[in-house]
Protein backbone atom coordinates (compact mmCIF):
# COMPACT_ATOMS: atom_id res chain seq x y z
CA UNK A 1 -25.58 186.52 83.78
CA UNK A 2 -25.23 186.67 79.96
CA UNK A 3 -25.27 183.98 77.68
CA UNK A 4 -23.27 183.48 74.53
CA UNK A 5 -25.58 182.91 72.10
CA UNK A 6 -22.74 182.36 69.07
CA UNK A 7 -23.11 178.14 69.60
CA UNK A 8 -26.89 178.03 69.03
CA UNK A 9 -26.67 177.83 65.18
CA UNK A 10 -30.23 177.49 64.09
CA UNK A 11 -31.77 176.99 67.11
CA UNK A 12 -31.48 180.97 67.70
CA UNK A 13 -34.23 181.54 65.30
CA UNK A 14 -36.82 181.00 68.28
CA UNK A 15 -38.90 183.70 70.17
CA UNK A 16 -37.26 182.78 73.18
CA UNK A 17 -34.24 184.06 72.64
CA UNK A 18 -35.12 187.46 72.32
CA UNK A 19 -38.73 187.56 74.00
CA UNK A 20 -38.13 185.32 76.77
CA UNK A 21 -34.35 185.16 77.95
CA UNK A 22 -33.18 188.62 78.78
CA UNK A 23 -35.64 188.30 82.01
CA UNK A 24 -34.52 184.73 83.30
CA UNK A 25 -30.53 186.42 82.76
CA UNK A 26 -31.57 188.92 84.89
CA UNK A 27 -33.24 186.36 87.36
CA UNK A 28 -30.30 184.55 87.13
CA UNK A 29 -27.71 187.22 87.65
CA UNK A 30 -29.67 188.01 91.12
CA UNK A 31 -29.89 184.20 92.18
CA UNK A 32 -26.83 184.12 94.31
CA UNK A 33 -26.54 180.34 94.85
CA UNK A 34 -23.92 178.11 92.79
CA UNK A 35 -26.17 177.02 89.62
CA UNK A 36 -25.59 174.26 87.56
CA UNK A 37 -24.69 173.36 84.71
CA UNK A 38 -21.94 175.76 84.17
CA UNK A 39 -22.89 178.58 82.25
CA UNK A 40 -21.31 177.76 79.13
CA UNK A 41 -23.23 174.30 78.95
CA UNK A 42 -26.89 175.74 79.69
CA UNK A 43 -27.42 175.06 75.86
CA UNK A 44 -25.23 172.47 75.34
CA UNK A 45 -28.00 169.95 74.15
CA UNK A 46 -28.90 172.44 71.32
CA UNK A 47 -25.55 173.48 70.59
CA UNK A 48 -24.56 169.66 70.05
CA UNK A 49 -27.81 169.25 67.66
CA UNK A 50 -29.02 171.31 65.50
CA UNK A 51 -32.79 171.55 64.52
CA UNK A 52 -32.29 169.26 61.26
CA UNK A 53 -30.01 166.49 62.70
CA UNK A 54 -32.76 165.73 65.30
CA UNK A 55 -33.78 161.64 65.21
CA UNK A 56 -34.39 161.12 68.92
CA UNK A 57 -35.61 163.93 71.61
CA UNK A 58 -35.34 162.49 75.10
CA UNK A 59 -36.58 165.09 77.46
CA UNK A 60 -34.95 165.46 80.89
CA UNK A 61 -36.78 167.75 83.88
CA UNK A 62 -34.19 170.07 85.46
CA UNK A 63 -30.40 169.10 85.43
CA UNK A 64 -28.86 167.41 87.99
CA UNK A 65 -28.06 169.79 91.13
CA UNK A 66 -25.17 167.97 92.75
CA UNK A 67 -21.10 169.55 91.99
CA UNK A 68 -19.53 168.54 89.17
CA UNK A 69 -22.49 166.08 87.46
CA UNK A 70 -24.77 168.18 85.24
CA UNK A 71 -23.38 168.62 81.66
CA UNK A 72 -25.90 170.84 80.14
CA UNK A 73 -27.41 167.34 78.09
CA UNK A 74 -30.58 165.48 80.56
CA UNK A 75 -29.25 162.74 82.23
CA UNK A 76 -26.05 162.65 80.95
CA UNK A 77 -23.21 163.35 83.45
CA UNK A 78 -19.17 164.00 83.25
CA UNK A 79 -17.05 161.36 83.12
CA UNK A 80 -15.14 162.60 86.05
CA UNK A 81 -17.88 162.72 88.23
CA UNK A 82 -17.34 159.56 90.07
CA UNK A 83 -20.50 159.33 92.24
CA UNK A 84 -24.06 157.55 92.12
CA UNK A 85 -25.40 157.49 88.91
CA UNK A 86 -29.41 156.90 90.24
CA UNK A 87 -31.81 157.49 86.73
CA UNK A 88 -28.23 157.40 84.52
CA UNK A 89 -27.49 153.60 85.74
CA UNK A 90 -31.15 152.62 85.20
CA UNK A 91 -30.85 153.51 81.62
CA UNK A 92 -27.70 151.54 81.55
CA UNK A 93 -29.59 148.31 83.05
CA UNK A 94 -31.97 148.94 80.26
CA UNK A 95 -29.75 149.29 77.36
CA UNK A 96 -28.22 146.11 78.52
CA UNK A 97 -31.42 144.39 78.91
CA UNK A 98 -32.41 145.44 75.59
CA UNK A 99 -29.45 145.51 73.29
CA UNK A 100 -27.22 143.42 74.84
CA UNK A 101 -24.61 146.06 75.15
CA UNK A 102 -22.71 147.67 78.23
CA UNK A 103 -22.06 151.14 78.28
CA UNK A 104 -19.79 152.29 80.82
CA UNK A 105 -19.15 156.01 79.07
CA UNK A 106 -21.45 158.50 81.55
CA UNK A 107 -20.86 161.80 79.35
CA UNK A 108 -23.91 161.47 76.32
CA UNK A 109 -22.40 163.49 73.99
CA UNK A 110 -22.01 161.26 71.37
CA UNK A 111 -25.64 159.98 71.02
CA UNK A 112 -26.16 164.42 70.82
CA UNK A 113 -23.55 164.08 67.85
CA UNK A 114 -25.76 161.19 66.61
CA UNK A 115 -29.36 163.35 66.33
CA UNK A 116 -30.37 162.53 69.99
CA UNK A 117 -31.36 165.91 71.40
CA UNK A 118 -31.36 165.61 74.79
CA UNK A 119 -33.22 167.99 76.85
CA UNK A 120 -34.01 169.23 80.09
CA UNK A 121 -37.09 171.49 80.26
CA UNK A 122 -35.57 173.12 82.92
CA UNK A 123 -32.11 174.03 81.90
CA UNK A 124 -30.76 175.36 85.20
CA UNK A 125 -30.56 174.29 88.99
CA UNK A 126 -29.40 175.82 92.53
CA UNK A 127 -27.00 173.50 94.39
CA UNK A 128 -28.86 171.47 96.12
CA UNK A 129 -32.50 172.54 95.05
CA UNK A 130 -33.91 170.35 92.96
CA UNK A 131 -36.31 172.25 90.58
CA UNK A 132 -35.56 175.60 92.29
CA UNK A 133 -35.67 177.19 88.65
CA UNK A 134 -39.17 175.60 88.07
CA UNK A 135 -40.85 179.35 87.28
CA UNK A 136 -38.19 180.76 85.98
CA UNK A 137 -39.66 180.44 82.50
CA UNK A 138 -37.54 177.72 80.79
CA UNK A 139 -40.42 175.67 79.28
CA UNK A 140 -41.27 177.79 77.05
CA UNK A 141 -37.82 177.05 75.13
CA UNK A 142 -39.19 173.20 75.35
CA UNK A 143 -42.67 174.37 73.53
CA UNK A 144 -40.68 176.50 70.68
CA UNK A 145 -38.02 173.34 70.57
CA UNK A 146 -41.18 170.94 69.99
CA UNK A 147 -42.85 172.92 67.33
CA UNK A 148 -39.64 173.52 65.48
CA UNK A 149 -39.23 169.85 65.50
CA UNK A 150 -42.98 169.52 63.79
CA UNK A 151 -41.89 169.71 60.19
CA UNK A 152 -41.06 165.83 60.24
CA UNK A 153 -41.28 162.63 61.52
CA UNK A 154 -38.91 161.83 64.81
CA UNK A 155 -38.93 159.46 67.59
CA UNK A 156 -39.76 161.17 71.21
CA UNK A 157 -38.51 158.92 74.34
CA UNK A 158 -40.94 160.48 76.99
CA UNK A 159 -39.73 159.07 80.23
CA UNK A 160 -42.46 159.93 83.50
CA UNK A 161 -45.34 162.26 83.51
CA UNK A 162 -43.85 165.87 83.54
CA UNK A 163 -42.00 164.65 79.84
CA UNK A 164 -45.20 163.27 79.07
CA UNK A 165 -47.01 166.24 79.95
CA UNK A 166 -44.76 168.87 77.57
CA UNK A 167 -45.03 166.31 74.91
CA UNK A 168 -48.71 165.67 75.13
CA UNK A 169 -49.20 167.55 71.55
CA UNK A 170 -46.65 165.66 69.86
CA UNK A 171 -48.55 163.68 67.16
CA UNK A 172 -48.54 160.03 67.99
CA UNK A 173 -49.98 158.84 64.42
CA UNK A 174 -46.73 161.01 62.71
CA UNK A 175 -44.45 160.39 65.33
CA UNK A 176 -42.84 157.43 67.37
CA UNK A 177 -43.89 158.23 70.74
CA UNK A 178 -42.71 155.16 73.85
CA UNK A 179 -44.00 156.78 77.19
CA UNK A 180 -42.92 154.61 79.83
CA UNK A 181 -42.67 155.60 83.92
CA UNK A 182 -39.24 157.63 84.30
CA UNK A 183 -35.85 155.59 84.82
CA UNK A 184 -35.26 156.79 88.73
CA UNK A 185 -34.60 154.53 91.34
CA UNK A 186 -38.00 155.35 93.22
CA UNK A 187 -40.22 154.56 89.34
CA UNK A 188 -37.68 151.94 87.39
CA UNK A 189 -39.61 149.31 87.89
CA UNK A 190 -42.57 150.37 87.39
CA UNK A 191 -42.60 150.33 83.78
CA UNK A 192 -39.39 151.63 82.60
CA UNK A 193 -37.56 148.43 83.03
CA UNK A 194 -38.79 146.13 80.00
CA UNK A 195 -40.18 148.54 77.77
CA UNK A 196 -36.65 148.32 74.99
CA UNK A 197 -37.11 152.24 73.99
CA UNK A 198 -33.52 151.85 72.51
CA UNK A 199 -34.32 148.58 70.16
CA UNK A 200 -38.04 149.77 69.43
CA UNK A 201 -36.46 153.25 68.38
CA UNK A 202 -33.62 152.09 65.94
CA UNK A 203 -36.34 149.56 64.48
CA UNK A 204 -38.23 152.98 63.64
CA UNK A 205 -35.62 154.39 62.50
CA UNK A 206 -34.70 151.97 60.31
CA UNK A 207 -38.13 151.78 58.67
CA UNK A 208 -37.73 155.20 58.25
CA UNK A 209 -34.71 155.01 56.07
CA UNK A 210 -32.40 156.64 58.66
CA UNK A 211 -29.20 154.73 60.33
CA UNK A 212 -29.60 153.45 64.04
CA UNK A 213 -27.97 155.26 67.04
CA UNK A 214 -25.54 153.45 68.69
CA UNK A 215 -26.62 153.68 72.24
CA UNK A 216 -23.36 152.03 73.28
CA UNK A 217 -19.74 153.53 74.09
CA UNK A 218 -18.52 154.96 71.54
């Protein structure tokens, strides 16, 4: 497996790409087992924002590793997909409870056009095997995506303890950091539920001189 590397814009400037990558395309090209997201959306969430459009980094874990959901952006899913929408619908409930607005639109892309880089720090996922690419190396794109994103204030969304964990040397005092337990079914309500990330963030934002994201359908 080789990846096109044309979409990454400046995002290609990291290490990674040249120090790290070549050895999880070769793991990849011997992993026989269907892996998602396709291989032209592996990089999708830093194709669709570039370093200096970033406002909002919501970190994912590994992408979703049921047929036809995983996008390449964390928890977003295609709008043909059709099924159970488990961490996806949670965030839903949330943006409802907290904005008072329904959004029905599964695909995220437009809060990626907006400066919400949405990540997974796993960007790749047998069928079937959730975290299966767990050693393959991909967090150390997340580190060189977080220190690239050092140079100025943002607001991080840092949804259960592995986001927390990747995140733990993002400055707090610089930064707007909400850490809340992660929007799945099994953790929802333990925290995540109630804690308006998307009305506490575009208050930031606003007192930061930048324009709100419309979490809503566009």
């Amino acid at each position: 497996m080789k990846f096109d590397l044309r979409r990454l814009g400046d995002w290609a400037d990291l290490p990674f790409f040249t120090e790290n990558l070549p050895r999880i395309e070769s793991a990849l090209t011997a992993d026989k087992r269907v892996i998602f997201p396709p291989q032209d959306q592996v990089f999708a969430a830093l194709e669709m924002t570039q370093p200096d459009d970033v406002k909002v980094v919501i970190l994912g874990q590994d992408p979703y590793h049921t047929p036809g959901k995983a996008d390449g952006l964390a928890f977003s899913i295609t709008r043909d997909f059709g099924g159970r929408l488990d961490s996806l619908g949670n965030i839903f409930k949330e943006m409802q409870s907290d904005l008072a607005l329904t959004r029905t639109r599964t695909d995220l892309g437009d809060l990626a056009d907006q400066g919400v880089l949405l990540l997974n720090t796993i960007l790749t996922v047998p069928q079937g095997k959730a975290k299966g690419h767990a050693k393959l190396g991909w967090q150390e794109l997340t580190s060189q995506v977080l220190a690239r994103l050092a140079d100025r204030p943002r607001a991080y969304l840092l949804w259960g303890t592995p986001a927390q964990k990747v995140a733990q040397d993002v400055d707090a005092h610089q930064n707007l950091k909400i850490e809340t337990k992660h929007p799945s079914p099994l953790s929802a309500y333990g925290g995540f539920f109630g804690s308006k990330p998307f009305s506490r963030t575009n208050a930031w934002l606003q007192a930061q001189g930048s324009p709100c994201i419309n979490w809503g359908n566009p």
